[in-house]
C-alpha atoms as a PDB file:
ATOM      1  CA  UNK A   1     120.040  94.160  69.441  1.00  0.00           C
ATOM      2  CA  UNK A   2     116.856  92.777  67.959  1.00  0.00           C
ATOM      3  CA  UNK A   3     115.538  91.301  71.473  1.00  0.00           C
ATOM      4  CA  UNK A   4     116.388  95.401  72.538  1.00  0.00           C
ATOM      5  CA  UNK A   5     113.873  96.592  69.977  1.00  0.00           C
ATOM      6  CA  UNK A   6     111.508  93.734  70.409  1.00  0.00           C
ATOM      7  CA  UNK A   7     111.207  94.710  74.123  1.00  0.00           C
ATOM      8  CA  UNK A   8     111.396  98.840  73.294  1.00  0.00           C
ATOM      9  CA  UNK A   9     108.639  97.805  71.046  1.00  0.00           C
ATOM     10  CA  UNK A  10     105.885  95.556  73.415  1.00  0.00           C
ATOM     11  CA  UNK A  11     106.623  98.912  76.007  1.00  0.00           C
ATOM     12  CA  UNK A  12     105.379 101.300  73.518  1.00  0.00           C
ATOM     13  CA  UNK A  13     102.198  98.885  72.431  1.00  0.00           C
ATOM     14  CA  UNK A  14     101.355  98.296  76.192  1.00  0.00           C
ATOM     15  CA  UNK A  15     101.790 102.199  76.636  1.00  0.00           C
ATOM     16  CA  UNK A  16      99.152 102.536  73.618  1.00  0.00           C
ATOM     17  CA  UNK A  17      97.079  99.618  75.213  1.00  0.00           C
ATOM     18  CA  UNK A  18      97.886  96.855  72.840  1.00  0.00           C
ATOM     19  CA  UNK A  19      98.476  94.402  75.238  1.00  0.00           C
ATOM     20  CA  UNK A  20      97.271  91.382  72.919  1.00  0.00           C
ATOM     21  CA  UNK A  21      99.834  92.622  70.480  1.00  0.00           C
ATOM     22  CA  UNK A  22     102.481  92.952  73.012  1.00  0.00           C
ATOM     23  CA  UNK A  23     101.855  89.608  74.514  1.00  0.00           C
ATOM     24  CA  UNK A  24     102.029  88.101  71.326  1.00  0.00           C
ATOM     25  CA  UNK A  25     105.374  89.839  70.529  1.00  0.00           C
ATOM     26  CA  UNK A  26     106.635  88.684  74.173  1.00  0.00           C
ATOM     27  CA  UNK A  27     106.038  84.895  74.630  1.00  0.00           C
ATOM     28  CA  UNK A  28     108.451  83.463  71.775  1.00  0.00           C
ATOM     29  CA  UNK A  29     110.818  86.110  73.161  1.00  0.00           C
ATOM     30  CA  UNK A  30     110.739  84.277  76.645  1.00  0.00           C
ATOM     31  CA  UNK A  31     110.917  81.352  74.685  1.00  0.00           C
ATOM     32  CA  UNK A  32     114.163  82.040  73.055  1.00  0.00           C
ATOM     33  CA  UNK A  33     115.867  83.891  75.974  1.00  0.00           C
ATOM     34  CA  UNK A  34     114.417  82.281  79.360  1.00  0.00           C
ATOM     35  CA  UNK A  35     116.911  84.267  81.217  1.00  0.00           C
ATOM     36  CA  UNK A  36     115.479  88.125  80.061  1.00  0.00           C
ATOM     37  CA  UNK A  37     113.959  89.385  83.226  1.00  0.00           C
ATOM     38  CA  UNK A  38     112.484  92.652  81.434  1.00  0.00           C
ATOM     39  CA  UNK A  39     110.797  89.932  79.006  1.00  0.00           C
ATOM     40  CA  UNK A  40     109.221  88.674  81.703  1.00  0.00           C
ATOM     41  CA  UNK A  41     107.855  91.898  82.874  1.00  0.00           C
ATOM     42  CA  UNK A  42     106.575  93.267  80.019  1.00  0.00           C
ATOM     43  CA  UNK A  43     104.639  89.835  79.440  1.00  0.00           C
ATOM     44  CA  UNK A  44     102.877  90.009  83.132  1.00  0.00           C
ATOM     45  CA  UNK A  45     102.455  93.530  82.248  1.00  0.00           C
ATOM     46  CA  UNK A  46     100.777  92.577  79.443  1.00  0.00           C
ATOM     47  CA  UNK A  47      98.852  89.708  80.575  1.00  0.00           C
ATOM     48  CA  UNK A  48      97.273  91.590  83.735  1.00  0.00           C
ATOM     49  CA  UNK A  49      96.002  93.975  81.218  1.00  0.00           C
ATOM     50  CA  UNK A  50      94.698  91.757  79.686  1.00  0.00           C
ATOM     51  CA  UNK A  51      93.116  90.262  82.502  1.00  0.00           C
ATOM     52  CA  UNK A  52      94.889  86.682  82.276  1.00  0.00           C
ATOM     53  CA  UNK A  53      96.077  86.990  86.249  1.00  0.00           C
ATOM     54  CA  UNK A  54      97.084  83.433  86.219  1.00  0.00           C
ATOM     55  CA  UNK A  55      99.703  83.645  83.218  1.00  0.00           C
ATOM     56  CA  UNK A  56     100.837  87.209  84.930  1.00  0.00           C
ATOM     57  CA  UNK A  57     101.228  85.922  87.958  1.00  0.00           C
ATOM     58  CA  UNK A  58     103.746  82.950  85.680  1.00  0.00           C
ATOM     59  CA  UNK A  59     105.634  85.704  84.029  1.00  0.00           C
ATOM     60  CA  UNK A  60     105.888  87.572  87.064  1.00  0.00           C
ATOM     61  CA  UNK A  61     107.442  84.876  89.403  1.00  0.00           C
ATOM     62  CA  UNK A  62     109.552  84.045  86.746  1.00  0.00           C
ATOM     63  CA  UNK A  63     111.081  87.685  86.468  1.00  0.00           C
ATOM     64  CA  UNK A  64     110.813  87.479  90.480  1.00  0.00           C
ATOM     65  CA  UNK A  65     112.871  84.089  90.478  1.00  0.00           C
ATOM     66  CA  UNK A  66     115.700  85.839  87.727  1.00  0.00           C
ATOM     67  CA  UNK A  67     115.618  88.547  89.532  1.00  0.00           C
ATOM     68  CA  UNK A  68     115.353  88.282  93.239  1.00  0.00           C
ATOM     69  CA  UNK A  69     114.033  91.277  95.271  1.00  0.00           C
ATOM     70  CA  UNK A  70     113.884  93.506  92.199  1.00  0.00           C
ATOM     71  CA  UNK A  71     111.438  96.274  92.618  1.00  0.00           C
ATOM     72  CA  UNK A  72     109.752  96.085  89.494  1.00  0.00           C
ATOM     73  CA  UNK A  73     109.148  91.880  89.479  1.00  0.00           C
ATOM     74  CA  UNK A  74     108.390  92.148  93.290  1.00  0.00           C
ATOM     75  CA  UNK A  75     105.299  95.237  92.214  1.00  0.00           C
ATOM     76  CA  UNK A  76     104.100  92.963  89.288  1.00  0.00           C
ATOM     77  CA  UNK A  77     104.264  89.567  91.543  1.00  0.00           C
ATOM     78  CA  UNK A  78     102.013  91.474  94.133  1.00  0.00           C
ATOM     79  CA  UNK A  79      99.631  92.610  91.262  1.00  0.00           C
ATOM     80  CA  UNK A  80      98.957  88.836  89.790  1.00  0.00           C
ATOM     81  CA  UNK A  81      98.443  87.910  93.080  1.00  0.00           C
ATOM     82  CA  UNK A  82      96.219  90.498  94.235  1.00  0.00           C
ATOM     83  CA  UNK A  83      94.301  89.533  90.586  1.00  0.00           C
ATOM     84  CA  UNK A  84      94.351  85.770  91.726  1.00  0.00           C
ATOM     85  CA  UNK A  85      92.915  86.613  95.058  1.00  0.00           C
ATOM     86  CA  UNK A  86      95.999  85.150  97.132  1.00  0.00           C
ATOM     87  CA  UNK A  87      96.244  88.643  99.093  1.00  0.00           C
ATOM     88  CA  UNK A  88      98.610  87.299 101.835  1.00  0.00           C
ATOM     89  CA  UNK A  89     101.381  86.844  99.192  1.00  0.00           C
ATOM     90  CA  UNK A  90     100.402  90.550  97.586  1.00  0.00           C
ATOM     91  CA  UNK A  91     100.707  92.410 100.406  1.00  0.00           C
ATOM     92  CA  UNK A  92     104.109  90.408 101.401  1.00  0.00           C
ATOM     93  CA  UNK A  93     105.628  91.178  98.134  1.00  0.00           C
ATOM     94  CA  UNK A  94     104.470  95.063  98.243  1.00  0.00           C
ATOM     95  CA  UNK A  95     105.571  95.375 101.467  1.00  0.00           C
ATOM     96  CA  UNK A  96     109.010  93.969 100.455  1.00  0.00           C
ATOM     97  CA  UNK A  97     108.896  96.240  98.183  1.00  0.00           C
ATOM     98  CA  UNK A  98     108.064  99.538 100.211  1.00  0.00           C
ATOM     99  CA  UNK A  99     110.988  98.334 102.889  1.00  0.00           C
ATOM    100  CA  UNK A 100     113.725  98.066 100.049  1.00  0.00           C
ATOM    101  CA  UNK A 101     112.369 101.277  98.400  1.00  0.00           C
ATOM    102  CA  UNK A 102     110.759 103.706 100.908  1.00  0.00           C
ATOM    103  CA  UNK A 103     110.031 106.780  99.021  1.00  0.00           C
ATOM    104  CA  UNK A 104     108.526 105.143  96.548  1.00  0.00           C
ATOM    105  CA  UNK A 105     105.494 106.276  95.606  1.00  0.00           C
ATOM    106  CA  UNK A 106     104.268 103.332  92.829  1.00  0.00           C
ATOM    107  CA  UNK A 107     105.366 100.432  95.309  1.00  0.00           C
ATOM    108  CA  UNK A 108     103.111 102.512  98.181  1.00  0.00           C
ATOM    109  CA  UNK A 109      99.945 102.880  95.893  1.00  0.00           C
ATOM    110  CA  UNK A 110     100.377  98.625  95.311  1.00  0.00           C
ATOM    111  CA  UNK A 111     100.386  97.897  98.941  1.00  0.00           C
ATOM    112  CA  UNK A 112      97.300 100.221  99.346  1.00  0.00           C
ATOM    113  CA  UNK A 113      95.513  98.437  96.683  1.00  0.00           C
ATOM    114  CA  UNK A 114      96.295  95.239  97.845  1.00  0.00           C
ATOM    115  CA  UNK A 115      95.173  95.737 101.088  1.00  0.00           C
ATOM    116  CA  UNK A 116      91.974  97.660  99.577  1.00  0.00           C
ATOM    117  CA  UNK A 117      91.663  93.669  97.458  1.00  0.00           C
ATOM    118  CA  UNK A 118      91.954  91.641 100.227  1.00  0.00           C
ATOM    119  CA  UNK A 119      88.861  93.854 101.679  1.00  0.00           C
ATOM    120  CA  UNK A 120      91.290  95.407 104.756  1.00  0.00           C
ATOM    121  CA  UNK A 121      90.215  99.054 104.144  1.00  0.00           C
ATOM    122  CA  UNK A 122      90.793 100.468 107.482  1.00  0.00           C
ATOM    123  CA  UNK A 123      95.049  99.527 106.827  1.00  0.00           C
ATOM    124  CA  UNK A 124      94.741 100.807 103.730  1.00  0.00           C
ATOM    125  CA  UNK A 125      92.950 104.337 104.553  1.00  0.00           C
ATOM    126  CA  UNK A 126      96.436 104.383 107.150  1.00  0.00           C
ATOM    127  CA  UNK A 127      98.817 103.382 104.862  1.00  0.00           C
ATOM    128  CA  UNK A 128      98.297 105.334 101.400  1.00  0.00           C
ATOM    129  CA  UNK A 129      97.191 108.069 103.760  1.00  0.00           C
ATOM    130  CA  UNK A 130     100.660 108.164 105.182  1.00  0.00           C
ATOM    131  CA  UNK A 131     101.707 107.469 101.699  1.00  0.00           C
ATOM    132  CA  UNK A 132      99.793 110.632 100.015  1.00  0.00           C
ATOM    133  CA  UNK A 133     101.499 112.683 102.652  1.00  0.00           C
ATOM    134  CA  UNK A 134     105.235 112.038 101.421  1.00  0.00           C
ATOM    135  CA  UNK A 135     104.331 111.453  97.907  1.00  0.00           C
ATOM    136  CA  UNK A 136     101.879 114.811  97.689  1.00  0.00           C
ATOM    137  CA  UNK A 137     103.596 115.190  93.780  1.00  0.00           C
ATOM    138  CA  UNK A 138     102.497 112.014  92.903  1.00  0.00           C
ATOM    139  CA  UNK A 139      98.581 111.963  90.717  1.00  0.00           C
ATOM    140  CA  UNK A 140      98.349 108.484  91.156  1.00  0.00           C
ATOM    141  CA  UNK A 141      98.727 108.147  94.806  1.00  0.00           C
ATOM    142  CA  UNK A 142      96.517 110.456  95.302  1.00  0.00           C
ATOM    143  CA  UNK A 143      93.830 108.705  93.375  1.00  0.00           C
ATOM    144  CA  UNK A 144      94.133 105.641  95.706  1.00  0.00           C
ATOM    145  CA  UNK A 145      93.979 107.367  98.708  1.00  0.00           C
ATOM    146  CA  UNK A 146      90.757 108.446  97.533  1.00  0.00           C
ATOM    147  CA  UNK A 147      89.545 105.393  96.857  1.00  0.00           C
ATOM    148  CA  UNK A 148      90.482 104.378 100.376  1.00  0.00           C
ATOM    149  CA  UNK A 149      88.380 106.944 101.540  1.00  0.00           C
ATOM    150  CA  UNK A 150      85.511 106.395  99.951  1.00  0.00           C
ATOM    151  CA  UNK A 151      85.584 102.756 101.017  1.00  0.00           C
ATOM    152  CA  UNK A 152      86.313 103.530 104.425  1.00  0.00           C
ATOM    153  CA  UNK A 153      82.881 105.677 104.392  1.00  0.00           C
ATOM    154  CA  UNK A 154      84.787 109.140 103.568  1.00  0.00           C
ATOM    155  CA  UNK A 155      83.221 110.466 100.317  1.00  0.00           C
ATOM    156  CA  UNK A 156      84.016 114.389 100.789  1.00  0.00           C
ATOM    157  CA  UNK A 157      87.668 113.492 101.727  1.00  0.00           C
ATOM    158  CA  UNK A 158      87.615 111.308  98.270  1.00  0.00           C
ATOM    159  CA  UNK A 159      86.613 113.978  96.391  1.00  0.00           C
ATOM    160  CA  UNK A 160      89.184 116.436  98.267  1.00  0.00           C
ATOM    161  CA  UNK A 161      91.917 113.736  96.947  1.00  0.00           C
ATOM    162  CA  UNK A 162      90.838 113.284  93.349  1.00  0.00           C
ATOM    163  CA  UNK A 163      90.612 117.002  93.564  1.00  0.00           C
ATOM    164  CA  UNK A 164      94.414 117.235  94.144  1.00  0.00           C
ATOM    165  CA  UNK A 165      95.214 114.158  92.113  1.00  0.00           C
ATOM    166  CA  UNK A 166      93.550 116.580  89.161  1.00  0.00           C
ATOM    167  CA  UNK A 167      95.543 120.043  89.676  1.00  0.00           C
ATOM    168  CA  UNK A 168      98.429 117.574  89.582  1.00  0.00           C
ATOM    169  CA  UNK A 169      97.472 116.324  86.275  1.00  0.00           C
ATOM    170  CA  UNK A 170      94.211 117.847  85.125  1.00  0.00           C
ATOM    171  CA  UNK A 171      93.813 115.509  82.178  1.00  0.00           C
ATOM    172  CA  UNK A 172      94.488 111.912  84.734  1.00  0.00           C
ATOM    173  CA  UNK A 173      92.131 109.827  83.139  1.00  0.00           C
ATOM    174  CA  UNK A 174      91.717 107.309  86.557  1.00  0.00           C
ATOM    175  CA  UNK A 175      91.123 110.722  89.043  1.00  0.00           C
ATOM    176  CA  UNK A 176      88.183 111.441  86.469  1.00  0.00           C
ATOM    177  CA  UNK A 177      86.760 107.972  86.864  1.00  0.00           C
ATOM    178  CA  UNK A 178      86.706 107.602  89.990  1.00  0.00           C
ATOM    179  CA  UNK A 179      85.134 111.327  90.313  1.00  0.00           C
ATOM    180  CA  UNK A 180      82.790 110.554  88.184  1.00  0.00           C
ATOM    181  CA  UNK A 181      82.145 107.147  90.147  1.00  0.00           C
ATOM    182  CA  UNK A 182      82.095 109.147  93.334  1.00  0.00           C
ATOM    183  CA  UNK A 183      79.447 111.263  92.111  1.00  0.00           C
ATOM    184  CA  UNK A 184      76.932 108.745  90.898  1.00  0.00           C
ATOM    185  CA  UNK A 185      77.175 107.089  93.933  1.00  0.00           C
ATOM    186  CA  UNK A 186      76.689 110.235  96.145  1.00  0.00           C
ATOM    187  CA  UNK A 187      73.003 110.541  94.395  1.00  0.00           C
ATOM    188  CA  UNK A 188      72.447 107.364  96.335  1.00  0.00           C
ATOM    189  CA  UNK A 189      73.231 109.018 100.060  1.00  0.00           C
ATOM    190  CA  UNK A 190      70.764 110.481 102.016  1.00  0.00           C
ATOM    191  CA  UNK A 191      71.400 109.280 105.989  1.00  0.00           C
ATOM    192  CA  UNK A 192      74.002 107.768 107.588  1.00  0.00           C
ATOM    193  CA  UNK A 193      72.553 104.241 106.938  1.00  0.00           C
ATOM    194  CA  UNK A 194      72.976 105.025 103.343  1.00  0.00           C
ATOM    195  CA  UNK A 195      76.290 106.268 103.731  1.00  0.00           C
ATOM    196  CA  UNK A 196      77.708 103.133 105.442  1.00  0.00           C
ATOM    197  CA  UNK A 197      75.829 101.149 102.535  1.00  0.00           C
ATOM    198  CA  UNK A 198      76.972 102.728  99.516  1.00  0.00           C
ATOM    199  CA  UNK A 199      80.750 102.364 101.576  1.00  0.00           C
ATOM    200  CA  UNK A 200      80.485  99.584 101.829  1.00  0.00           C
ATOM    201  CA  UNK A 201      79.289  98.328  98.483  1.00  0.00           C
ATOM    202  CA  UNK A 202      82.292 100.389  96.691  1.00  0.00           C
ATOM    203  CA  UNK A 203      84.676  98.663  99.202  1.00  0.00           C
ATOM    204  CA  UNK A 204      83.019  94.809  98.336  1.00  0.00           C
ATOM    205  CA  UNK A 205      83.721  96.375  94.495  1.00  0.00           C
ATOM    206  CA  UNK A 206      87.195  96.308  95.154  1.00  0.00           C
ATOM    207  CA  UNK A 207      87.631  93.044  96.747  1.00  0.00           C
ATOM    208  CA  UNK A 208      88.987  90.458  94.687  1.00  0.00           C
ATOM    209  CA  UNK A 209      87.419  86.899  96.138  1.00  0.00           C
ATOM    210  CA  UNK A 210      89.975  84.153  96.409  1.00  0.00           C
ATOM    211  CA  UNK A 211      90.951  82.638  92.897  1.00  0.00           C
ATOM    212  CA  UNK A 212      90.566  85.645  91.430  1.00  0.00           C
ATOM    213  CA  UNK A 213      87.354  87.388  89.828  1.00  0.00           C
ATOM    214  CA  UNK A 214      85.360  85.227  87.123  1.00  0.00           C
ATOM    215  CA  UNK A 215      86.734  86.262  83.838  1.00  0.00           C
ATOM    216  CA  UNK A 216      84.166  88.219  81.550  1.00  0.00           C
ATOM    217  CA  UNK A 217      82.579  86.245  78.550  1.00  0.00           C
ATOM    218  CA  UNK A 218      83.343  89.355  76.053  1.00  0.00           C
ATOM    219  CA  UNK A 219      81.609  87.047  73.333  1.00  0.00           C
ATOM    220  CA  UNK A 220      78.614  86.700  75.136  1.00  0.00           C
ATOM    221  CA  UNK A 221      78.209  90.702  76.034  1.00  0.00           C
ATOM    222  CA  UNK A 222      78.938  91.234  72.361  1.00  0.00           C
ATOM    223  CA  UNK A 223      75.927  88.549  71.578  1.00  0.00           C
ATOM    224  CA  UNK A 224      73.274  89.972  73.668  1.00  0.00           C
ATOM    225  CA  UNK A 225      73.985  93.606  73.002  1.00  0.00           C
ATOM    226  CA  UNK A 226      73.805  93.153  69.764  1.00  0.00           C
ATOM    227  CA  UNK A 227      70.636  91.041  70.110  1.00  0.00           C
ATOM    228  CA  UNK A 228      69.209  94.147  71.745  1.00  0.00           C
ATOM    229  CA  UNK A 229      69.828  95.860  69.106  1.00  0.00           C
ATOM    230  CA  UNK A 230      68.453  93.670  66.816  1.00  0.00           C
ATOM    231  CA  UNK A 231      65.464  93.765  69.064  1.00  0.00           C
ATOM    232  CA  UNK A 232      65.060  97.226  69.182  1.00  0.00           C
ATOM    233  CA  UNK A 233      65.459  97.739  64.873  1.00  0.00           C
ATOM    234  CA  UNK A 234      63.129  95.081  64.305  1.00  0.00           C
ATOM    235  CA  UNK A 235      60.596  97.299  66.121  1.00  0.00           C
ATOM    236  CA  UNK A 236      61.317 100.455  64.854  1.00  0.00           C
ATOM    237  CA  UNK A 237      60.915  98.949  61.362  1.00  0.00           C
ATOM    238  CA  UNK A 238      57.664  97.550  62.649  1.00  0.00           C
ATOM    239  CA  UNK A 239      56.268 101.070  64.267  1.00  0.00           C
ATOM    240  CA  UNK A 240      57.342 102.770  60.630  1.00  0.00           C
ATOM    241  CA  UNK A 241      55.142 100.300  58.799  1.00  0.00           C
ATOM    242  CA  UNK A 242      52.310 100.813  60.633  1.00  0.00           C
ATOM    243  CA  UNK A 243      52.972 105.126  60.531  1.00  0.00           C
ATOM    244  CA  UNK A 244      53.529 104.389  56.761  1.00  0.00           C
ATOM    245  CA  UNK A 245      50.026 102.623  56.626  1.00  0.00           C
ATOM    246  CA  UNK A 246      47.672 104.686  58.611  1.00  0.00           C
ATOM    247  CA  UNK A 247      48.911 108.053  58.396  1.00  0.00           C
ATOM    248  CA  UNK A 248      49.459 110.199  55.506  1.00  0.00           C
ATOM    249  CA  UNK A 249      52.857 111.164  56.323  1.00  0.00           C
ATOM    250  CA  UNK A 250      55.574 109.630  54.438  1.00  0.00           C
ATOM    251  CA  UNK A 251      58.337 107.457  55.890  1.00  0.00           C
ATOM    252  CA  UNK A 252      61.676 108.564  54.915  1.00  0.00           C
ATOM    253  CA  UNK A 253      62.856 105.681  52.601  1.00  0.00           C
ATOM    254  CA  UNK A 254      66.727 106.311  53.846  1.00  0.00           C
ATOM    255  CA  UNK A 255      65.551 106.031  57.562  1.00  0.00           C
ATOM    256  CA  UNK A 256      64.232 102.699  56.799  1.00  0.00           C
ATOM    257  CA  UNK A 257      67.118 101.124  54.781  1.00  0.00           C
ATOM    258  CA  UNK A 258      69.076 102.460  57.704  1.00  0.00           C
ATOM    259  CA  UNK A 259      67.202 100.338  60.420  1.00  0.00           C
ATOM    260  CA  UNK A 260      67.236  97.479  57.622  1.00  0.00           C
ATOM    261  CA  UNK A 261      70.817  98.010  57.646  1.00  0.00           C
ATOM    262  CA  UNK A 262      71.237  98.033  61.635  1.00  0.00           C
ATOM    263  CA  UNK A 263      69.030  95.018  61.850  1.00  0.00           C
ATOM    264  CA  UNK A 264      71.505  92.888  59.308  1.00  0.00           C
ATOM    265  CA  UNK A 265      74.335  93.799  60.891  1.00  0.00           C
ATOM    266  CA  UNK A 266      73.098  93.242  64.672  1.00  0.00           C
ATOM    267  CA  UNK A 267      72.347  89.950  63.359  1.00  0.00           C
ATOM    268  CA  UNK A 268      75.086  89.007  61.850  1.00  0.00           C
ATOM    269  CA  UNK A 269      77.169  89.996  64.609  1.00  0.00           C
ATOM    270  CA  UNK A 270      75.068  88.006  66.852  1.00  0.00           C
ATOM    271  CA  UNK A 271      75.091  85.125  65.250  1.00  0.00           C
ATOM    272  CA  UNK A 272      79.177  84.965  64.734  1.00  0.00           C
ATOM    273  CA  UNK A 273      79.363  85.625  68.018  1.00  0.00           C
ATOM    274  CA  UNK A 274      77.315  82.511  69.068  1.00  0.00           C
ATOM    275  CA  UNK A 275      79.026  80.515  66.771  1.00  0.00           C
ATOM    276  CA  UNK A 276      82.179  81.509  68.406  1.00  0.00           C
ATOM    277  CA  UNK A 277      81.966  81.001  71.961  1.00  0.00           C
END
């Protein structure tokens, strides 16, 4: 009974995106009961959102080995190895997958995405276009297929399939994304040379290289942004001082202990940061 609540309880923090939380909550769970496939699958689920695709892709064959053919450990074994870049294996297990379960709109969108990884658009256009066809209900397949398109050099049909992903679900928070994406990189088409240029750089966006993509130093982002800001408060004080000396206006003492106030913190942040990595 307590593993049942343990496991009820790592779903609902990966639902709420707590997947640190949830990992934490999983791995003396797997510990203590090697043999609890759903374990297992909530801790890849947690560890490819947290982009660890090595320790998912662990977890996953582990469910996968427990659990042989199961749809759910056969979709997460094709996601860690899509992260890992080993897209032979991805598409394999997907395609398992979509032979055992058809209809099944979740296992279609995986092998779409890992054919859109391994940087074979032109499959994937065919197969999640196939796929949006039978599974028109479905928000998220729709999304994909858009992304196909767009890849594939197809940015009005895109937008025609995050348009229907979005009367599906007006509030789907990945069909806005990739709208929005869309539409930033539209501003950069003009010809047909551009059009096959902006493609293709979406596409090379969603190819993952083989071992995976670098992971991202989230210490060092924190570091220089807040250096920037540091940057920026230090001369904002400085531009005050000299208003404050050769004009007759007077500088708002609050806006100044406010910048004083930025600056410390920027710097302290920076600093721990540093000291961290």
């Amino acid at each position: 009974m307590r593993t049942h609540l343990l496991l009820d309880q790592a779903g609902d923090l990966l639902l709420n995106g707590r997947a640190g939380k949830a990992a934490h909550l999983l791995t003396p769970v797997v510990g203590e009961e090697p043999a609890n496939v759903g374990a297992w699958q909530l801790l890849a689920r947690a560890r490819l959102d947290l982009g660890d695709p090595a320790a998912a892709l662990d977890a996953a064959r582990s469910a996968l080995r427990l659990d042989p053919g199961g749809l759910e450990s056969l979709y997460l074994a094709s996601a860690a190895y899509s992260a890992t870049g080993r897209h032979d294996l991805a598409i394999a297990a997907a395609r398992t997958g979509c032979a055992d379960d058809p209809g099944n709109p979740r296992l279609a969108e995986r092998l779409g995405r890992a054919l859109l990884a391994a940087g074979r658009v032109g499959e994937a256009e065919i197969s999640l276009g196939a796929a949006a066809e039978f599974a028109h209900y479905d928000a998220d397949i729709q999304v994909a297929y858009g992304v196909a398109l767009f890849a594939a050099g197809r940015p009005l049909s895109a937008r025609e399939a995050y348009g229907r992903a979005l009367r599906l679900e007006p509030s789907h928070v990945r069909a806005r994304l990739e709208l929005r994406r869309l539409t930033t990189a539209e501003s950069g088409i003009v010809d047909a040379e551009s059009l096959v240029r902006v493609s293709d750089a979406y596409a090379e966006s969603l190819r993952v290289p083989p071992g995976g993509r670098a992971p991202v130093d989230r210490r060092a982002v924190v570091a220089h942004l807040s250096a920037v800001v540091l940057a920026v408060s230090l001369l904002a004080l400085l531009a005050l001082g000299v208003v404050d000396l050769v004009s007759t206006t007077a500088v708002p003492t609050q806006l100044s202990l406010s910048l004083l106030a930025l600056a410390a913190g920027a710097a302290g942040l920076s600093l721990l940061s540093r000291r961290s990595r």
